[in-house]
PDB file of N, CA and C in Angstrom:
ATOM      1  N   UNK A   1      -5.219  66.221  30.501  1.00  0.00           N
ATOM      2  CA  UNK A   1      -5.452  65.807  31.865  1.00  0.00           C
ATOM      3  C   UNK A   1      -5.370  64.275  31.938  1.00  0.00           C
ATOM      4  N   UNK A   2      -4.363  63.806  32.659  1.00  0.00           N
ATOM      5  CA  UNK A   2      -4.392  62.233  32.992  1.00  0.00           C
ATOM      6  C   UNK A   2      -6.072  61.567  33.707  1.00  0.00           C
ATOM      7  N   UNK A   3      -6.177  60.476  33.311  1.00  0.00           N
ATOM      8  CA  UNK A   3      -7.202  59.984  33.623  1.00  0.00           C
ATOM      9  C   UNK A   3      -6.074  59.104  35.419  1.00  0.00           C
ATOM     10  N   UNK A   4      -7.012  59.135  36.250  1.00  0.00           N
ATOM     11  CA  UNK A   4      -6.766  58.473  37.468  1.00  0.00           C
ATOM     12  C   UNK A   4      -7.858  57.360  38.060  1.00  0.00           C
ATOM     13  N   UNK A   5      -7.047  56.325  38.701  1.00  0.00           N
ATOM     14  CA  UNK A   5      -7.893  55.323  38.925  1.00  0.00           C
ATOM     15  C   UNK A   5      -9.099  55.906  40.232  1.00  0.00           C
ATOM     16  N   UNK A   6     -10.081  55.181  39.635  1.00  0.00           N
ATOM     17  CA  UNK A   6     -11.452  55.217  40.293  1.00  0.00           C
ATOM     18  C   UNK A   6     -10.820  54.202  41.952  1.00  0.00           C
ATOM     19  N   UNK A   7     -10.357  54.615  42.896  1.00  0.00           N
ATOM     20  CA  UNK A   7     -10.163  53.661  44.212  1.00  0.00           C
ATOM     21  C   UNK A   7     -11.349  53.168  44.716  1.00  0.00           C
ATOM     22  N   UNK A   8     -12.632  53.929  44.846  1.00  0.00           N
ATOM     23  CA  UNK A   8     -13.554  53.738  45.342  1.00  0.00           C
ATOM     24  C   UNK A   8     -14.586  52.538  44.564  1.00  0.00           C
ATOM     25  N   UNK A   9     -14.457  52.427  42.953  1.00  0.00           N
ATOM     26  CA  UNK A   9     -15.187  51.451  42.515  1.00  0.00           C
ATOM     27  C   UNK A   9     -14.272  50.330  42.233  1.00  0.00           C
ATOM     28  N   UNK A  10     -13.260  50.738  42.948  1.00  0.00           N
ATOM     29  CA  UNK A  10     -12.273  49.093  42.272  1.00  0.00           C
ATOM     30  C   UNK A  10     -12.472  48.246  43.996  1.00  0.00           C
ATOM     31  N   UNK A  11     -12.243  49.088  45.091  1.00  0.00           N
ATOM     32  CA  UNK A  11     -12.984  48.415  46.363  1.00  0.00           C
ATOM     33  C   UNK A  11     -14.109  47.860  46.181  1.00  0.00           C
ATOM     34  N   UNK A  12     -14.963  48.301  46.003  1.00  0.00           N
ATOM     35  CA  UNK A  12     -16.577  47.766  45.403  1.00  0.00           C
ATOM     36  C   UNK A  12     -16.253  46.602  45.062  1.00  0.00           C
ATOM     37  N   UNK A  13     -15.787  46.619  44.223  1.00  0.00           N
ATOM     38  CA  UNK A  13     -15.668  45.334  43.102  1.00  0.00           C
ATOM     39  C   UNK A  13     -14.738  44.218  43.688  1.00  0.00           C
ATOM     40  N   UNK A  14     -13.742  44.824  44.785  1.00  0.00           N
ATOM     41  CA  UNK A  14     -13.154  43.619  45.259  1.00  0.00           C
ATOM     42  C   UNK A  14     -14.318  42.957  46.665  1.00  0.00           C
ATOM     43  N   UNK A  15     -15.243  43.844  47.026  1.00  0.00           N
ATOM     44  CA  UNK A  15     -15.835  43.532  48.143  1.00  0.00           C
ATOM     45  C   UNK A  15     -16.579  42.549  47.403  1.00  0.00           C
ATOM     46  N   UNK A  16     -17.064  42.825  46.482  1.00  0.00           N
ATOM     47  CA  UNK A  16     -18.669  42.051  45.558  1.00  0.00           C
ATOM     48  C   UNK A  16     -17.230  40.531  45.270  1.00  0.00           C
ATOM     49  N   UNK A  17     -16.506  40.744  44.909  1.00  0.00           N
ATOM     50  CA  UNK A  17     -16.018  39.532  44.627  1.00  0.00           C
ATOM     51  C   UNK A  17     -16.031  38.798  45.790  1.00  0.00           C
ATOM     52  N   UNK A  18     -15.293  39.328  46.606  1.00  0.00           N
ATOM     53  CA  UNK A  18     -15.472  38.639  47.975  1.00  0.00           C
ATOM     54  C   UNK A  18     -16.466  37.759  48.555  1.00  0.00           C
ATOM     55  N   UNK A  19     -17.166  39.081  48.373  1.00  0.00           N
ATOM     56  CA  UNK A  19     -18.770  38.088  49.074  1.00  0.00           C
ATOM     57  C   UNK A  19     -19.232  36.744  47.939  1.00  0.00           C
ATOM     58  N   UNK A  20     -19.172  37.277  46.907  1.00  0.00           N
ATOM     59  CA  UNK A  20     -19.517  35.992  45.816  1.00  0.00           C
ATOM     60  C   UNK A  20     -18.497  34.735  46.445  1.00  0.00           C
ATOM     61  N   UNK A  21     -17.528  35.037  46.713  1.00  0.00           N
ATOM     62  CA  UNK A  21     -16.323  33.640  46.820  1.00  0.00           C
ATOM     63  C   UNK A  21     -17.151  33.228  48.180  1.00  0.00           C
ATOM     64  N   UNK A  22     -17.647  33.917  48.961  1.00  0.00           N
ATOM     65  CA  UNK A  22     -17.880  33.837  50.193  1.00  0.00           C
ATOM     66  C   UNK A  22     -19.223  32.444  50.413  1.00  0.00           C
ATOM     67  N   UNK A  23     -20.152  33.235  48.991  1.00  0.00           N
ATOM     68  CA  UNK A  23     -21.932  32.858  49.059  1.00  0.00           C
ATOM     69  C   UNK A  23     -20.908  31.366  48.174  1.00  0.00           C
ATOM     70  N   UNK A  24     -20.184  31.301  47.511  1.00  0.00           N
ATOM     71  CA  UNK A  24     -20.392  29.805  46.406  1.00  0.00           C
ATOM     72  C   UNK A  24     -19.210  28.993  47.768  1.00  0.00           C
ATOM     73  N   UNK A  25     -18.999  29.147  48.550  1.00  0.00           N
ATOM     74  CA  UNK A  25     -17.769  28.510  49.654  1.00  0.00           C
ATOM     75  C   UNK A  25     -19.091  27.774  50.210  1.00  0.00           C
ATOM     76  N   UNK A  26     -20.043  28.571  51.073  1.00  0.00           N
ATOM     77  CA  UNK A  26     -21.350  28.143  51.953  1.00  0.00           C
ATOM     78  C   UNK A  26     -21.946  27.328  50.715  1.00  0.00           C
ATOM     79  N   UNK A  27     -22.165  27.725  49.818  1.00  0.00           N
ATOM     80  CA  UNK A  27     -23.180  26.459  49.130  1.00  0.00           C
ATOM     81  C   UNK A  27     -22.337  25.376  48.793  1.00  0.00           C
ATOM     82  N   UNK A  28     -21.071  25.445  48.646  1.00  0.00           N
ATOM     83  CA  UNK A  28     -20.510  24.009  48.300  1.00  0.00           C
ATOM     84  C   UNK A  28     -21.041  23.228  49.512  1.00  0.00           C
ATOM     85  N   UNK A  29     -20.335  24.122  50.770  1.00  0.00           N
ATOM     86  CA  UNK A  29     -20.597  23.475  52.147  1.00  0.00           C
ATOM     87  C   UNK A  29     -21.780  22.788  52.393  1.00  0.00           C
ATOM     88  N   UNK A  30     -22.728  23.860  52.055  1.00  0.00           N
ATOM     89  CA  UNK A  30     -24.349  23.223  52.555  1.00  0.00           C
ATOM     90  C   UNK A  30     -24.432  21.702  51.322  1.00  0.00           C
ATOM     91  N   UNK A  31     -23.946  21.776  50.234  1.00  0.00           N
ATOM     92  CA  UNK A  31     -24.415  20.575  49.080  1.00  0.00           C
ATOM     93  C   UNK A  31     -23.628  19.720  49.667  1.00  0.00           C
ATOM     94  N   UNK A  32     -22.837  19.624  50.292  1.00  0.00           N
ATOM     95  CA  UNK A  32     -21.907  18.565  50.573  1.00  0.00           C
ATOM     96  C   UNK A  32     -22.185  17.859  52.118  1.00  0.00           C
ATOM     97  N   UNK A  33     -22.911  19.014  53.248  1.00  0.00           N
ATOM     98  CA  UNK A  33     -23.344  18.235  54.386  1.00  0.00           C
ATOM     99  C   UNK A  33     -24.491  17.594  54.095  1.00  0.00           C
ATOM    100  N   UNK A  34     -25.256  18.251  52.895  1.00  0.00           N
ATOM    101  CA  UNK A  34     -26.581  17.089  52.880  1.00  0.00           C
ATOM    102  C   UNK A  34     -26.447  16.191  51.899  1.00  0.00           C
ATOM    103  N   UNK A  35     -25.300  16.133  51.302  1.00  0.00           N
ATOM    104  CA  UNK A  35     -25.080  14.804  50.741  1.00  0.00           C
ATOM    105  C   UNK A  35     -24.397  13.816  51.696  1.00  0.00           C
ATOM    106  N   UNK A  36     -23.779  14.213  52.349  1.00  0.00           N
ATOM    107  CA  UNK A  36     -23.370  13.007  53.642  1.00  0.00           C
ATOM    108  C   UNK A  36     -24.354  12.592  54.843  1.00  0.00           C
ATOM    109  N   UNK A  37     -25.643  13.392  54.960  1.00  0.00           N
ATOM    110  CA  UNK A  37     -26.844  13.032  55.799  1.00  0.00           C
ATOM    111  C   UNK A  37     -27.551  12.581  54.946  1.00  0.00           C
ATOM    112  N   UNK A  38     -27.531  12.363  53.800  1.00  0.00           N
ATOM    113  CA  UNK A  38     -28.688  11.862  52.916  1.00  0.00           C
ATOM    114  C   UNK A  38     -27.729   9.935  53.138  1.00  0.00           C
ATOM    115  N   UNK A  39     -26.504   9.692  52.901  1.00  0.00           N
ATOM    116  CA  UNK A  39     -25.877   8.878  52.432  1.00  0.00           C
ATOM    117  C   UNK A  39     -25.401   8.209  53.887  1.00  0.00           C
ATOM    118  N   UNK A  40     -25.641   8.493  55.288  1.00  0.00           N
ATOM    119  CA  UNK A  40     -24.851   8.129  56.429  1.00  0.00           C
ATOM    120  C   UNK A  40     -27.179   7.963  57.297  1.00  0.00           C
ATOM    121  N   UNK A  41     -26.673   6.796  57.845  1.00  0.00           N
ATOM    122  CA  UNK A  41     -27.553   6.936  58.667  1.00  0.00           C
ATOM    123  C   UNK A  41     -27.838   7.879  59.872  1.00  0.00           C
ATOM    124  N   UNK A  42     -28.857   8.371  60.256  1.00  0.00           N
ATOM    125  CA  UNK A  42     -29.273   8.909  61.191  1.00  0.00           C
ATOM    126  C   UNK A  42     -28.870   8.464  62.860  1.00  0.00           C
ATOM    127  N   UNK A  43     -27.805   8.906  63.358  1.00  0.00           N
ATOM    128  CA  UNK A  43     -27.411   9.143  64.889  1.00  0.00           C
ATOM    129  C   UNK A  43     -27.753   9.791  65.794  1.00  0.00           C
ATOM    130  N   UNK A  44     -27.881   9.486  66.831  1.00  0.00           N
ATOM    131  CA  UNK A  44     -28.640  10.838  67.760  1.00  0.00           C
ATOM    132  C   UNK A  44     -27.064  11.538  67.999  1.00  0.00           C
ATOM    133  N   UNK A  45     -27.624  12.931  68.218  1.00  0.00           N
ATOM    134  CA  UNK A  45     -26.792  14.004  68.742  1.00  0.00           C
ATOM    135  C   UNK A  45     -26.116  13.924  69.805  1.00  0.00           C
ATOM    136  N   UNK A  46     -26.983  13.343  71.004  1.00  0.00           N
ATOM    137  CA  UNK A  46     -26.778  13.271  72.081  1.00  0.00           C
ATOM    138  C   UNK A  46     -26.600  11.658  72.965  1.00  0.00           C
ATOM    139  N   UNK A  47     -25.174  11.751  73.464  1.00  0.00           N
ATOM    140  CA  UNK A  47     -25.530  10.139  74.284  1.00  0.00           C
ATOM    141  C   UNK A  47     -26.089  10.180  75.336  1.00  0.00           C
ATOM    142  N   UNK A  48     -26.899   9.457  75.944  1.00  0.00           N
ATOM    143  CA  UNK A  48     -27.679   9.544  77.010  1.00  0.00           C
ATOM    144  C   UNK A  48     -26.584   8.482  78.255  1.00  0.00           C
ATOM    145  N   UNK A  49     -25.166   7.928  78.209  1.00  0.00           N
ATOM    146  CA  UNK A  49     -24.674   7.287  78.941  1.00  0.00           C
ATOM    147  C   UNK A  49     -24.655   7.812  80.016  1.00  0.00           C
ATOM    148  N   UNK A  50     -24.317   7.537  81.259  1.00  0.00           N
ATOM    149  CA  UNK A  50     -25.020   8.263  82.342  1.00  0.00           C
ATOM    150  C   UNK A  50     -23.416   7.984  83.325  1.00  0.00           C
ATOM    151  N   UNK A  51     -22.534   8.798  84.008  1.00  0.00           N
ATOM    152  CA  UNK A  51     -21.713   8.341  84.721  1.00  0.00           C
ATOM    153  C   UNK A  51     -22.232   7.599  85.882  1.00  0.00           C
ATOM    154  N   UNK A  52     -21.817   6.440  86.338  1.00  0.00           N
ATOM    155  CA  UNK A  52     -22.058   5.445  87.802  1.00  0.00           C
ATOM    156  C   UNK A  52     -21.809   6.190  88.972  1.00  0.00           C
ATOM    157  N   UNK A  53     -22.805   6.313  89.752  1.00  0.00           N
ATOM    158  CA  UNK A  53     -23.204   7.193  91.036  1.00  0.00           C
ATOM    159  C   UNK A  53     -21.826   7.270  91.699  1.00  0.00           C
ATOM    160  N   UNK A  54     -21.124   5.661  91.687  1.00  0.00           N
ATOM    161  CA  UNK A  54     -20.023   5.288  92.942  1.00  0.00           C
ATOM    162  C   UNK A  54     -18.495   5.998  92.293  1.00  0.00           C
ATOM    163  N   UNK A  55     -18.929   6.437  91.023  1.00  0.00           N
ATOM    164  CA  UNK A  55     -17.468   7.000  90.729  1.00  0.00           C
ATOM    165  C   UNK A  55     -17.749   8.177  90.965  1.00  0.00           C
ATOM    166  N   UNK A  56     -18.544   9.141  91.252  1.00  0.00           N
ATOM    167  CA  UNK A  56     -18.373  10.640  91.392  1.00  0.00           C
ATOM    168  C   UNK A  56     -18.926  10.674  92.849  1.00  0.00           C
ATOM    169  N   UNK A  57     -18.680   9.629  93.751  1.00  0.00           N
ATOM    170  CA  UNK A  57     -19.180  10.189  95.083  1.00  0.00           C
ATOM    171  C   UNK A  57     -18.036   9.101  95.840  1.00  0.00           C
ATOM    172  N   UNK A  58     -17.998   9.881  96.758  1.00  0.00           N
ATOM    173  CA  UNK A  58     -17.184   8.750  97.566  1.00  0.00           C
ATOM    174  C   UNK A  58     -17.418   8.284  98.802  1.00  0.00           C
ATOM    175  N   UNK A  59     -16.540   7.466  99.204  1.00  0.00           N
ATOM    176  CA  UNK A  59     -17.374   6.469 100.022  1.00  0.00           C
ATOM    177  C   UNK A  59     -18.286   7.180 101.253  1.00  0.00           C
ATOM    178  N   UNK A  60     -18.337   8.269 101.762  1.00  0.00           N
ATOM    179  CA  UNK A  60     -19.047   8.641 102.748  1.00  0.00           C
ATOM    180  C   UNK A  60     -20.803   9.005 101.714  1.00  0.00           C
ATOM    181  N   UNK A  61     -20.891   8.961 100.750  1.00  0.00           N
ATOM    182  CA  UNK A  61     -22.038   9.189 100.076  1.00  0.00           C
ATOM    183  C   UNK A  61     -21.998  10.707  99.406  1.00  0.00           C
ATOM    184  N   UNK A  62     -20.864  11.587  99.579  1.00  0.00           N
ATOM    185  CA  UNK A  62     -20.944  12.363  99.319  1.00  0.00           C
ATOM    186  C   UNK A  62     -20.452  13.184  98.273  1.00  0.00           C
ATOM    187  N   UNK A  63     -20.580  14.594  97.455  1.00  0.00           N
ATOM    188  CA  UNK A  63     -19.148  13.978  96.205  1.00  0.00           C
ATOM    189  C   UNK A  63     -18.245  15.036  96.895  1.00  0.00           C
ATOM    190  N   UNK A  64     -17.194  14.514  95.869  1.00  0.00           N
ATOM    191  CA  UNK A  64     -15.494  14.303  96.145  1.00  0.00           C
ATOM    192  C   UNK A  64     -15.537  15.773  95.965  1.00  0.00           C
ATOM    193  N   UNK A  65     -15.129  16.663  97.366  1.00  0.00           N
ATOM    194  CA  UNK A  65     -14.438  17.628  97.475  1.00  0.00           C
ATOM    195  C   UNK A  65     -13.005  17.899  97.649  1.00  0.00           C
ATOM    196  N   UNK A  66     -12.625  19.131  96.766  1.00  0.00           N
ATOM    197  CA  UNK A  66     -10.563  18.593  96.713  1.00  0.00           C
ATOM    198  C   UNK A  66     -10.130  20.040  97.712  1.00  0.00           C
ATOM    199  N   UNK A  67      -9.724  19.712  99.133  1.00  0.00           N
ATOM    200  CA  UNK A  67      -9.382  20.718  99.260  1.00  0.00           C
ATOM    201  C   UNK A  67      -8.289  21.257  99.972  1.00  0.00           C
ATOM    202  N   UNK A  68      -7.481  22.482  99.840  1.00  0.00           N
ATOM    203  CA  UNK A  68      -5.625  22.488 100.355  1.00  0.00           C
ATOM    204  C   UNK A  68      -5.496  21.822 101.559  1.00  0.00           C
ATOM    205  N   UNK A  69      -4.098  21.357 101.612  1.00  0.00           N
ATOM    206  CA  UNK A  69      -3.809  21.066 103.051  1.00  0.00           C
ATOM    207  C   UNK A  69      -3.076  21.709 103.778  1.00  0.00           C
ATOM    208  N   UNK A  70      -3.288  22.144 104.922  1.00  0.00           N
ATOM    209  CA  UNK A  70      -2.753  22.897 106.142  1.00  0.00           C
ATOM    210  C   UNK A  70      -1.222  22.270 105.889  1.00  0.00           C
ATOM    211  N   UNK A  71      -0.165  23.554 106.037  1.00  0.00           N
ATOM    212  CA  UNK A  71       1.145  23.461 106.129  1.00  0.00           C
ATOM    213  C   UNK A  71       1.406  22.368 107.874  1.00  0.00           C
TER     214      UNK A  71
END
């Protein structure tokens, strides 16, 4: 009787590889963003610049509505 390949534990084994390539990809990642926050000063996330009232409103005080024009 020929021996036949096991399909079901050779999937296994490509899934488990997988995920391993998967888990050492994320930890390079994670060792490498906190070596550039350890080595880069601290920035805020967020800019607080604020757009100027007179560019998003126009001159009647109101803001800029865009709308079709009658044929």
């Amino acid at each position: 009787m020929p021996i036949t390949p096991n399909y079901a534990f050779e999937k296994r084994q490509r899934e488990l590889a997988k995920k391993n390539k998967l888990e050492e990809k994320k930890a390079r990642k994670r060792e490498s963003t906190a070596s550039t926050l350890d080595s880069t000063p601290a920035e805020p996330a967020h800019s607080t610049v604020l757009a100027p009232v007179a560019a998003t409103e126009d001159a009647k005080g109101g803001p800029r509505v865009h709308r079709k024009r009658s044929p």
